[in-house]
Protein backbone atom coordinates (compact mmCIF):
# COMPACT_ATOMS: atom_id res chain seq x y z
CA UNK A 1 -7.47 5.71 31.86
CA UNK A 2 -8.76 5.31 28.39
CA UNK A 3 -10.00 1.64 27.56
CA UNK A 4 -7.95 -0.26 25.49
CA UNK A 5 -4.05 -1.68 25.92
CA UNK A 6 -3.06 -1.68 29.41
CA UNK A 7 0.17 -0.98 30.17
CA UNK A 8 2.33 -2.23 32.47
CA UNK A 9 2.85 -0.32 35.77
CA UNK A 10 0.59 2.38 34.84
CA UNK A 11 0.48 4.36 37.92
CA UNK A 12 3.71 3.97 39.24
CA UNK A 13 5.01 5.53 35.61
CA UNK A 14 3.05 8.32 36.12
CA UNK A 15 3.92 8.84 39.93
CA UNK A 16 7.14 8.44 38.96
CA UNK A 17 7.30 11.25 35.79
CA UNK A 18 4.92 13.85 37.90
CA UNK A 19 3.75 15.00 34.30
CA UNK A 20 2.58 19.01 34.83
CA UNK A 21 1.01 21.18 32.70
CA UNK A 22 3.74 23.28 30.60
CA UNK A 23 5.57 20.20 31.13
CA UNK A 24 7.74 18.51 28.09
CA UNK A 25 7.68 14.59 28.24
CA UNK A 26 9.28 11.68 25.47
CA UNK A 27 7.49 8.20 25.58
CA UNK A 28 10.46 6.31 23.81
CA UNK A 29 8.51 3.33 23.01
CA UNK A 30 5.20 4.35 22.49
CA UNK A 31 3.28 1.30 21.92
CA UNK A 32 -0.52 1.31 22.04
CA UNK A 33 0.21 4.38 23.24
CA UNK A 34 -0.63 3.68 26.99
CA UNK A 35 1.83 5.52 29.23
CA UNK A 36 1.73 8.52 26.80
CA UNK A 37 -2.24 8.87 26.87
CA UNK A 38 -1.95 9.13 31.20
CA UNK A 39 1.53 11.62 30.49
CA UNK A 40 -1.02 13.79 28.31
CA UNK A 41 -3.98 13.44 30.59
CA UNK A 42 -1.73 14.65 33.65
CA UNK A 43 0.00 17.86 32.11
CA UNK A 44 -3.23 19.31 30.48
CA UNK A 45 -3.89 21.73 29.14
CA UNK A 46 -0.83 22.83 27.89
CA UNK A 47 1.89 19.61 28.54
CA UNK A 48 3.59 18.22 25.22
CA UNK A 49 4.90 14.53 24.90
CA UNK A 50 7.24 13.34 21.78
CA UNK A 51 5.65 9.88 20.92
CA UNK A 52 8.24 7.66 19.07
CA UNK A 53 7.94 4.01 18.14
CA UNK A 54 9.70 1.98 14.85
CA UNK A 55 6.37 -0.05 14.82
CA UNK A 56 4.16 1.11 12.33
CA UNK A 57 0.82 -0.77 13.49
CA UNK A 58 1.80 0.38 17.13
CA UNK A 59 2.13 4.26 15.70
CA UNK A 60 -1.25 3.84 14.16
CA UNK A 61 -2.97 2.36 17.42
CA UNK A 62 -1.47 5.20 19.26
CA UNK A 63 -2.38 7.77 16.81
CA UNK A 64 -5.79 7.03 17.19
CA UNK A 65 -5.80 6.41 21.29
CA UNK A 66 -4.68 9.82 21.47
CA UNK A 67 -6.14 11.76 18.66
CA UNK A 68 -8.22 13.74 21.86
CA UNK A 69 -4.61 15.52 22.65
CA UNK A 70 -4.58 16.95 19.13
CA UNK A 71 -0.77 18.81 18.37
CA UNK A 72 0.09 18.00 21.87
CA UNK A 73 0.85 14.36 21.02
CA UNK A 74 3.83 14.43 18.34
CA UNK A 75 4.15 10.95 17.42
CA UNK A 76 6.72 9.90 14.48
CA UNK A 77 8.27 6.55 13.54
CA UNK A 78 11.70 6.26 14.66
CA UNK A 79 13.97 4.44 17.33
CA UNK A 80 14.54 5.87 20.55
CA UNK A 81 18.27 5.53 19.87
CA UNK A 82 17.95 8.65 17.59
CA UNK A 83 16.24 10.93 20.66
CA UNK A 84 18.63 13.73 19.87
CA UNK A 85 17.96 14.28 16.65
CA UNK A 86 14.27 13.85 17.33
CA UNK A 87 14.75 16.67 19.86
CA UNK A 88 16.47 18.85 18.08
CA UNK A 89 13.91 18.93 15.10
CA UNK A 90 11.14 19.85 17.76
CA UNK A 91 13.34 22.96 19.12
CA UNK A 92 13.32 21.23 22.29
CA UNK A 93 16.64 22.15 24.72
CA UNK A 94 15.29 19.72 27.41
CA UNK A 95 12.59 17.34 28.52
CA UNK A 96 10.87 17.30 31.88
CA UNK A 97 10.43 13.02 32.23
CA UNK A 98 11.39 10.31 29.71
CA UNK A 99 9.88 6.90 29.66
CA UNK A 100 11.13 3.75 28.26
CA UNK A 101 8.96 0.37 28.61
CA UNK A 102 12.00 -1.75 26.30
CA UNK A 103 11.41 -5.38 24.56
CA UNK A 104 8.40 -6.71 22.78
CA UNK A 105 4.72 -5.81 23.47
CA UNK A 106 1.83 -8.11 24.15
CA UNK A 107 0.19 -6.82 20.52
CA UNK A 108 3.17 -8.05 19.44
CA UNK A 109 3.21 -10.76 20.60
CA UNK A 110 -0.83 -11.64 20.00
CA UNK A 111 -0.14 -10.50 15.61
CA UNK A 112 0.62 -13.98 14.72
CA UNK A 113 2.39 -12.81 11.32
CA UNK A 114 4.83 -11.00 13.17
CA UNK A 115 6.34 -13.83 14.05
CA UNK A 116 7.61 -13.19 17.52
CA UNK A 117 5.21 -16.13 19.00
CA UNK A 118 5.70 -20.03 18.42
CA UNK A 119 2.17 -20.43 19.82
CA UNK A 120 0.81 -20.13 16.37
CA UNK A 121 2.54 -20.70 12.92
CA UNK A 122 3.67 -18.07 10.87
CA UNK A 123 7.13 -17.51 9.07
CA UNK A 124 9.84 -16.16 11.02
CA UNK A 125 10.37 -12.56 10.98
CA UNK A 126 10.44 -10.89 14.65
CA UNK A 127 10.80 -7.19 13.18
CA UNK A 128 9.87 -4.79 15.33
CA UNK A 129 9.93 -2.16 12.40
CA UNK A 130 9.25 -4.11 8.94
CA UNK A 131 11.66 -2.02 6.59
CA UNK A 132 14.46 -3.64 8.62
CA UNK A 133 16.09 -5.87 6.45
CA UNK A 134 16.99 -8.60 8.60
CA UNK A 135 14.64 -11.36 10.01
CA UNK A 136 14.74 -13.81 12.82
CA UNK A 137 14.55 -16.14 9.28
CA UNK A 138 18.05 -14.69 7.93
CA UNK A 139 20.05 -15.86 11.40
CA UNK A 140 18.99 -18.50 11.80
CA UNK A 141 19.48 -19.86 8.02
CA UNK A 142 22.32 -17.92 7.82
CA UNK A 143 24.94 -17.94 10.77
CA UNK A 144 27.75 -20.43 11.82
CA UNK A 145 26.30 -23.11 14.25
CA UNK A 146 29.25 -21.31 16.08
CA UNK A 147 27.21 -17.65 15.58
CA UNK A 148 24.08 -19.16 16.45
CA UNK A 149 25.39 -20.92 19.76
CA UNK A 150 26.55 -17.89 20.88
CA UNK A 151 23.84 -15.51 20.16
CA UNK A 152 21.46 -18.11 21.79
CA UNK A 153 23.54 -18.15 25.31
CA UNK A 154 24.42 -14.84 25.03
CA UNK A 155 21.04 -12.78 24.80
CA UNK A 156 18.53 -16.25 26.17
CA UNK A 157 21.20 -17.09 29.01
CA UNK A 158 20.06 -20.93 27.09
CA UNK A 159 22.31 -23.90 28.42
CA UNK A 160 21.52 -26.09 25.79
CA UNK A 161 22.63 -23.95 23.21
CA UNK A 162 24.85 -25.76 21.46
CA UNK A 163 22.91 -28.47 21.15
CA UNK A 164 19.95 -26.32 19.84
CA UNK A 165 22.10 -24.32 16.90
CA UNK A 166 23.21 -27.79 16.01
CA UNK A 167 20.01 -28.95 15.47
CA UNK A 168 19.21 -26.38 13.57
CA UNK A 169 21.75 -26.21 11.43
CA UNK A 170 21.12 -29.81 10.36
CA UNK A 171 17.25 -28.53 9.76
CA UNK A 172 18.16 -26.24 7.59
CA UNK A 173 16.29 -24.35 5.86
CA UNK A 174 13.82 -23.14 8.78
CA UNK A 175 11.31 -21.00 7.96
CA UNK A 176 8.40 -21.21 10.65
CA UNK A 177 7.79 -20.80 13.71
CA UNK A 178 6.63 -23.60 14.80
CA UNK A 179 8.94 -25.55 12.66
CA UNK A 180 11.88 -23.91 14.82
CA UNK A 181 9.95 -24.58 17.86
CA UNK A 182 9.85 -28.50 17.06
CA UNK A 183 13.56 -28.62 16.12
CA UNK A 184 13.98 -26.60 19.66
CA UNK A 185 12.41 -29.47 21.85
CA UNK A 186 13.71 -32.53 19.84
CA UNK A 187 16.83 -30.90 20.51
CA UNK A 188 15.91 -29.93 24.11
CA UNK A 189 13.55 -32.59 25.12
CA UNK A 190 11.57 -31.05 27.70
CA UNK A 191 9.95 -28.87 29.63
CA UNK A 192 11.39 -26.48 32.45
CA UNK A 193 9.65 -24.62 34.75
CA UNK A 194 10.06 -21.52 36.33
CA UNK A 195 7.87 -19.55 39.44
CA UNK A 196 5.29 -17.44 38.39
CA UNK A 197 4.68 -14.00 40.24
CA UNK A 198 8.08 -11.54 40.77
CA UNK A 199 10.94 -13.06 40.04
CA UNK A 200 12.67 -14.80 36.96
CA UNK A 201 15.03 -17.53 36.59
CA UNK A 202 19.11 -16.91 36.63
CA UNK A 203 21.34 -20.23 35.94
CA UNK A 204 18.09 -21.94 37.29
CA UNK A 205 17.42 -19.81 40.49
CA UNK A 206 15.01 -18.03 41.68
CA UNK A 207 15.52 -14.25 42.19
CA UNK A 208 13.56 -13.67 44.79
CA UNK A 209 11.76 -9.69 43.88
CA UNK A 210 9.85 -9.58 46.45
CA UNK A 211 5.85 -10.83 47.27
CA UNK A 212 4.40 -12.67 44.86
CA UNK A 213 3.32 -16.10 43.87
CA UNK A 214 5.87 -19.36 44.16
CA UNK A 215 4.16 -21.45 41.98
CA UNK A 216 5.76 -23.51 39.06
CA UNK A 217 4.43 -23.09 35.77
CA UNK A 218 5.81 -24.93 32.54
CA UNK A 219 8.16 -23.15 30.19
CA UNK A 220 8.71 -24.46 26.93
CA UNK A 221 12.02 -24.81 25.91
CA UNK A 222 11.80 -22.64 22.74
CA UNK A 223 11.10 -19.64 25.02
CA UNK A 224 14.93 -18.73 25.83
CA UNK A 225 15.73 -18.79 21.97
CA UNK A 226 12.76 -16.79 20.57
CA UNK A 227 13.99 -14.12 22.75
CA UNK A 228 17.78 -14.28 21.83
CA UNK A 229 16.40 -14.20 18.30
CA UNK A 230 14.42 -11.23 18.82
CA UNK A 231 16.77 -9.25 20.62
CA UNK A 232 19.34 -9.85 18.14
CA UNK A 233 17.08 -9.18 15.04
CA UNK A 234 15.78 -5.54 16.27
CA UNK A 235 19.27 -5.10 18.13
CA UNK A 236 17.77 -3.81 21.43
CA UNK A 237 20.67 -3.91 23.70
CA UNK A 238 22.49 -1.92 21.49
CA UNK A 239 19.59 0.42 21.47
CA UNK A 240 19.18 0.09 25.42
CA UNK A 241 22.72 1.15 25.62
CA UNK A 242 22.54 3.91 23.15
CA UNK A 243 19.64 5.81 24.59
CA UNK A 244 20.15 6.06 28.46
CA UNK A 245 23.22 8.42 27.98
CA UNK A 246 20.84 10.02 25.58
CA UNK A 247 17.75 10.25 27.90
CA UNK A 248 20.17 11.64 30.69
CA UNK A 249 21.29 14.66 29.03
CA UNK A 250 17.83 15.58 27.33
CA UNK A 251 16.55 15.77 31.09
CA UNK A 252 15.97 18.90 32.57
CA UNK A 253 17.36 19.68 36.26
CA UNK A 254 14.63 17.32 38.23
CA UNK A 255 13.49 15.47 35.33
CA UNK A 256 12.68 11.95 35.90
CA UNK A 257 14.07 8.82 33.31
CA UNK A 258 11.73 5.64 34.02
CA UNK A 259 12.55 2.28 32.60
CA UNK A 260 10.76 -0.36 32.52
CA UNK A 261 12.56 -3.88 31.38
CA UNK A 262 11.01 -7.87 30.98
CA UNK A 263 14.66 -9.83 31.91
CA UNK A 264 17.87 -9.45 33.51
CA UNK A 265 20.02 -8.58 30.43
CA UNK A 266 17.87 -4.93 29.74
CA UNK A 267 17.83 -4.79 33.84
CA UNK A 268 21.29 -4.86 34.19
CA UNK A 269 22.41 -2.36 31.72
CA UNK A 270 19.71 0.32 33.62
CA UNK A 271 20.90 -0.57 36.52
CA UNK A 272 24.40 -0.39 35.73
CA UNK A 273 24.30 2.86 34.14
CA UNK A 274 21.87 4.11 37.02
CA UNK A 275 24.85 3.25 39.22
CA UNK A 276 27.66 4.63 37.22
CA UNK A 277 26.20 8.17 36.68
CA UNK A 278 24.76 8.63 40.53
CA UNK A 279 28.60 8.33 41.54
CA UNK A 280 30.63 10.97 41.70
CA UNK A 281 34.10 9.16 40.97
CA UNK A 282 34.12 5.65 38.73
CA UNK A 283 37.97 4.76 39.40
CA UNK A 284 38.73 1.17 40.32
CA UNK A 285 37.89 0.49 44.14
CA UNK A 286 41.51 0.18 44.86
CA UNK A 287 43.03 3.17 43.08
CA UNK A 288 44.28 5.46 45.98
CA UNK A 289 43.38 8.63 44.06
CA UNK A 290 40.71 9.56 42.00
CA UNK A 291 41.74 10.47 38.58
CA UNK A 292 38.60 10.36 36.29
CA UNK A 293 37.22 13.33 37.04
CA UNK A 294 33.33 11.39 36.85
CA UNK A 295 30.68 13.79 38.28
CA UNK A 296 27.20 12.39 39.36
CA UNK A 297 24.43 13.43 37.03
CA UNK A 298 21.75 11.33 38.43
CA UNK A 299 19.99 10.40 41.76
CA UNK A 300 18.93 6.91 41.61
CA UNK A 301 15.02 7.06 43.15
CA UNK A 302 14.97 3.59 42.98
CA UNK A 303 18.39 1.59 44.72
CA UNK A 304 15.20 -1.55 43.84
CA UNK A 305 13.36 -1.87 41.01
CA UNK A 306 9.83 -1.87 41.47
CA UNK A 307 7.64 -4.95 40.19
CA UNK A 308 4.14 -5.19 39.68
CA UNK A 309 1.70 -6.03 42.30
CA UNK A 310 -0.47 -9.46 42.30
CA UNK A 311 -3.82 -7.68 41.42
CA UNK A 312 -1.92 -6.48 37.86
CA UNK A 313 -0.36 -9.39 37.38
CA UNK A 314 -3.57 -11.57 37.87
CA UNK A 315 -5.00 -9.34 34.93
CA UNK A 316 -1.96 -9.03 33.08
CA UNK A 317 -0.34 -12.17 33.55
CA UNK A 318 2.84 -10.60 31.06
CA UNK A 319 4.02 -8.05 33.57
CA UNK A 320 4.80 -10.45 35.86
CA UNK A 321 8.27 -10.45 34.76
CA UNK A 322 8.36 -6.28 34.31
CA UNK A 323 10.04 -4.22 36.74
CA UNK A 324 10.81 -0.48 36.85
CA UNK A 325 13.44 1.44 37.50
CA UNK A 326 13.85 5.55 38.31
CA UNK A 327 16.50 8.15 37.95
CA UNK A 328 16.37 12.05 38.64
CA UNK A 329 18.80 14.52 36.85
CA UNK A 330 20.67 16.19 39.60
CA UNK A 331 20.25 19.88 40.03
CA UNK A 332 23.48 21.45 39.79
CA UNK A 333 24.53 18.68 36.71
């Protein structure tokens, strides 16, 4: 692989997507540009990939990581809700393998004027694409202690939200990061931990994913509302929930959807939908005869997701918390 941004579950995207040469392929969230530069790499000489990202920086990282491809790599900045459109300017009927790697990226997370980080100060934005014209700044300066409180428990699962949008509500204005971060843990007032290697917390359990590491590592107690934040700013569930009906019917017969997601609220809407569209009747369990008429579309490769193993976490201590899931367009759909 070219040197640069790793990304996460490199080979087991590509596995997964069997890019070929002639092949068509749509990297959703293209990043660094990571995935796509392996999709290219697999389906020369002749294999195509639609690059699409609403980060400007990451378009301009990826434009030069894969500058080798030349017109093979199409890359344009726009959200991977609007795939049809996207397809339909390229002439493209169908795709061959679609790959989604959802929520924020470590470069991200490392540009300290993006905001996304309360490691380092910097005003509060949390945009993934700059022209949008609200900022992490706006909600929280602007929303009900009521709006707040919910959008903190609903997309950072936070108990102490309440307490938290009352705090900072009283702190008004808040502009920083770090300035939210203090008003987080007077509010909080301490530490949690969680296990490192695969799994994740859920109403403070572990979810156990398989091998991996049991040790406790501190969390800080801004974590769970810098992500409800984020996720509301760039409205990624919405997104999330847009695209995968989207992805499924730009698939070819035997194309291959891969998603890769960082916490339970992205995993559950693949997984859910994954479910949903590998049946081929979505009535209530009880109803004595089906009258929905739901077809399966897609065969579900993966009834688990699939998690990193300990040698990428140990370099990439981020995608500890990543795990993949797979779906293949049926045949006959």
């Amino acid at each position: 692989m070219a040197s640069g941004h790793s990304p996460v579950l490199y080979q087991v995207v590509l596995q997964a997507l069997r890019p070929r040469p002639g092949g068509r392929y749509v990297d959703g969230t293209l990043g660094a540009g990571g995935h796509a530069w392996g999709i290219l790499q697999s389906s020369s000489p002749d294999g195509l990939l639609l690059g699409m990202d609403v980060d400007p920086q990451a378009l301009a990282l990826a434009k030069e990581r894969l500058t080798e491809f030349g017109p093979r790599a199409i890359i344009i900045q726009a959200s991977y809700a609007t795939l049809p459109l996207q397809l339909l300017e390229l002439d493209w009927a169908a795709v061959d393998g679609i790959v989604l790697d959802v929520g924020v990226s470590s470069m991200q997370l490392d540009t300290p004027e993006r905001g996304f980080s309360f490691q380092t100060d910097a005003q509060l934005d949390m945009r993934f694409d700059p022209s949008n014209p609200t900022s992490a700044a706006d909600l929280v300066n602007q929303l009900s202690e009521k709006e707040l409180a919910d959008l903190i428990y609903r997309y950072g699962d936070e108990p102490g939200a309440r307490r938290i949008a009352r705090a900072i509500v009283k702190n008004r204005p808040v502009l920083s990061t770090q300035q939210l971060s203090g008003v987080i843990l007077e509010a909080v007032g301490k530490f949690e931990t969680r296990p490192t290697g695969k799994g994740w917390q859920r109403r403070g359990k572990r979810v156990s994913t398989g091998e991996g590491s049991s040790q406790k590592k501190p969390v800080h107690p801004a974590t769970r509302t810098f992500q409800a934040l984020r996720i509301a700013v760039n409205q990624e569930l919405e997104a999330l929930e847009t695209v995968l009906p989207q992805a499924m019917m730009a698939l070819a017969p035997g194309g291959r959807l891969a998603v890769i997601s960082f916490h339970s609220l992205e995993d559950r809407i693949v997984k859910q939908f994954f479910r949903r569209e590998s049946q081929d009747c979505i009535c209530p369990p009880r109803q004595p005869v089906c009258t929905c008429g739901h077809q399966a579309v897609l065969k579900v490769i993966t009834p688990r997701p699939i998690y990193p193993q300990a040698e990428e976490v140990s370099l990439n201590p981020r995608s500890r918390s990543s795990r993949l899931r797979i779906a293949e367009k049926l045949a006959d759909s």
